[in-house]
Protein backbone atom coordinates (compact mmCIF):
# COMPACT_ATOMS: atom_id res chain seq x y z
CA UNK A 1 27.29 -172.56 -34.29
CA UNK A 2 30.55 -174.45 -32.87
CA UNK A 3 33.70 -173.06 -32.24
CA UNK A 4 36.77 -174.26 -34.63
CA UNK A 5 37.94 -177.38 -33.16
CA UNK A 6 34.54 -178.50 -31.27
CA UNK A 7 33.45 -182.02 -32.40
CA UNK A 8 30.46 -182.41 -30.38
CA UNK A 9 26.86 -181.46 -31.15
CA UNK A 10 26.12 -178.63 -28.87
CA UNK A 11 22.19 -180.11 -28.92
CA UNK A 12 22.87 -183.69 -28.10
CA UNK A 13 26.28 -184.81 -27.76
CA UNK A 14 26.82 -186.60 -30.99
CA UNK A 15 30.17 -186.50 -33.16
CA UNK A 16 30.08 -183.80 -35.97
CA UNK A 17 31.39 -184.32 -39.01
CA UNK A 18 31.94 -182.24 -42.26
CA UNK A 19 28.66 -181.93 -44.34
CA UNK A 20 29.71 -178.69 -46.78
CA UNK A 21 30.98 -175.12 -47.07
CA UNK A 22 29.58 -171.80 -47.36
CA UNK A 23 30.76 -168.08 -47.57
CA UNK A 24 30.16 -165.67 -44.49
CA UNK A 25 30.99 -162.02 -45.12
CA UNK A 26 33.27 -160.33 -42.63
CA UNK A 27 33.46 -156.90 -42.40
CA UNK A 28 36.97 -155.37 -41.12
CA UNK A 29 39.14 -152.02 -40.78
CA UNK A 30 38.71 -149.34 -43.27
CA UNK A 31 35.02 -150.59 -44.35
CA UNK A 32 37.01 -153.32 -46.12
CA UNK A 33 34.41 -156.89 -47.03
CA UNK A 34 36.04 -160.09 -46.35
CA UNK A 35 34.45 -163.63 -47.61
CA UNK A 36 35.73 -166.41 -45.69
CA UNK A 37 34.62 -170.41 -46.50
CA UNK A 38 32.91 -171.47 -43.22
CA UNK A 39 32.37 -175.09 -42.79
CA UNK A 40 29.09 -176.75 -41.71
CA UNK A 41 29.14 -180.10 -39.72
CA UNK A 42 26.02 -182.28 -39.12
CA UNK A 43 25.96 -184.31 -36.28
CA UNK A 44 25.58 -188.13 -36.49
CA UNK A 45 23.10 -188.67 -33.58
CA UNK A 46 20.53 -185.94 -34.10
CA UNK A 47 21.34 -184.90 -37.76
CA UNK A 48 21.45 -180.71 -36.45
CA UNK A 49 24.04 -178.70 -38.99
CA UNK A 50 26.28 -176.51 -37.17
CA UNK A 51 28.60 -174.04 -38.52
CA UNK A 52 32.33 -173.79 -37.61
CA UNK A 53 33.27 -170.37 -36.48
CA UNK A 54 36.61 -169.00 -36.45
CA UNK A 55 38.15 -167.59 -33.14
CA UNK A 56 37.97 -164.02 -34.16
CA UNK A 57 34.67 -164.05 -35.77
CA UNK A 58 31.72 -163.67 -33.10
CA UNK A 59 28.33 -165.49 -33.85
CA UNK A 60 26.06 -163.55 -36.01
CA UNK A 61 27.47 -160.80 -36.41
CA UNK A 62 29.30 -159.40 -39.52
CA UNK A 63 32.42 -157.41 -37.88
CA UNK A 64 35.67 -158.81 -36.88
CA UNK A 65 35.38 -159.66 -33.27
CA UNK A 66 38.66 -156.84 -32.99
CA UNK A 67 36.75 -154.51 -33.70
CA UNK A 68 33.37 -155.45 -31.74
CA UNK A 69 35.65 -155.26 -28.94
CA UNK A 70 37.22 -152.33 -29.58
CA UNK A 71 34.29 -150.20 -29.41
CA UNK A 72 33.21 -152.43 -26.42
CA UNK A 73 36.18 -151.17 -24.80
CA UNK A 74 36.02 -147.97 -25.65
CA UNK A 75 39.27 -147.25 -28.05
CA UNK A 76 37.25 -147.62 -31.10
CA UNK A 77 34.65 -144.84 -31.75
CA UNK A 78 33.27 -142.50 -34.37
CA UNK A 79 36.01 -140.50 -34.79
CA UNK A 80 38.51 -143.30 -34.65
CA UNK A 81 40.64 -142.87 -37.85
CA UNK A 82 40.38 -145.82 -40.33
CA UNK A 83 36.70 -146.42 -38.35
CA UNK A 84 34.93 -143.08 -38.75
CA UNK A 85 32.60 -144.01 -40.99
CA UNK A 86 32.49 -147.76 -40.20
CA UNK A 87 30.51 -149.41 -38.27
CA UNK A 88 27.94 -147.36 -37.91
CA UNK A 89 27.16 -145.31 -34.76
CA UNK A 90 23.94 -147.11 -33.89
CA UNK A 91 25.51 -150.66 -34.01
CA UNK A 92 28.00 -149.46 -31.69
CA UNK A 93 25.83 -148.47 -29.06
CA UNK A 94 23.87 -151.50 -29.48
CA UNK A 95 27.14 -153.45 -29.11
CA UNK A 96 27.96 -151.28 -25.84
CA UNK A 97 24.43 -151.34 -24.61
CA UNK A 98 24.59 -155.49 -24.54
């Protein structure tokens, strides 16, 4: 996975270009499901397909990078309105805990 904007194969160094689309679900405030179109690149040297990644969406994970950080931080928790019964209470400790 590249960042939005990176043209260069994180393996090898090669140029990436656009090789297709896909959906990525993104989950949000108030338990709300988001599909976004993610493009992949292959690069030209090595032939690896990477996926271009958003600013605000962290690598494998599912949750808008907000609120990762949120309950990183602290301000999001359990009993945070809009949040208290989204994201679960063990993902947020394993977000805290890494």
């Amino acid at each position: 996975m590249v960042q939005k904007g990176i043209d260069i194969c994180p393996k090898c160094g090669g140029v990436l270009k656009y090789y297709d689309s896909t959906r990525r679900l993104v989950r949000t405030k108030h338990g709300r499901k988001n599909y976004i179109l993610i493009q992949r690149l292959r690069c030209t040297k090595c032939g690896s397909v990477h996926r271009e990644l958003p600013n605000d969406i962290l690598p494998y994970k599912h949750y808008d990078s907000e609120i990762i950080q949120g309950v990183i931080d602290g301000t999001i928790t359990s009993e945070t309105l809009g949040f208290e019964d989204y994201p679960c209470e063990i993902t947020m400790k394993r977000w805290k805990n890494h």
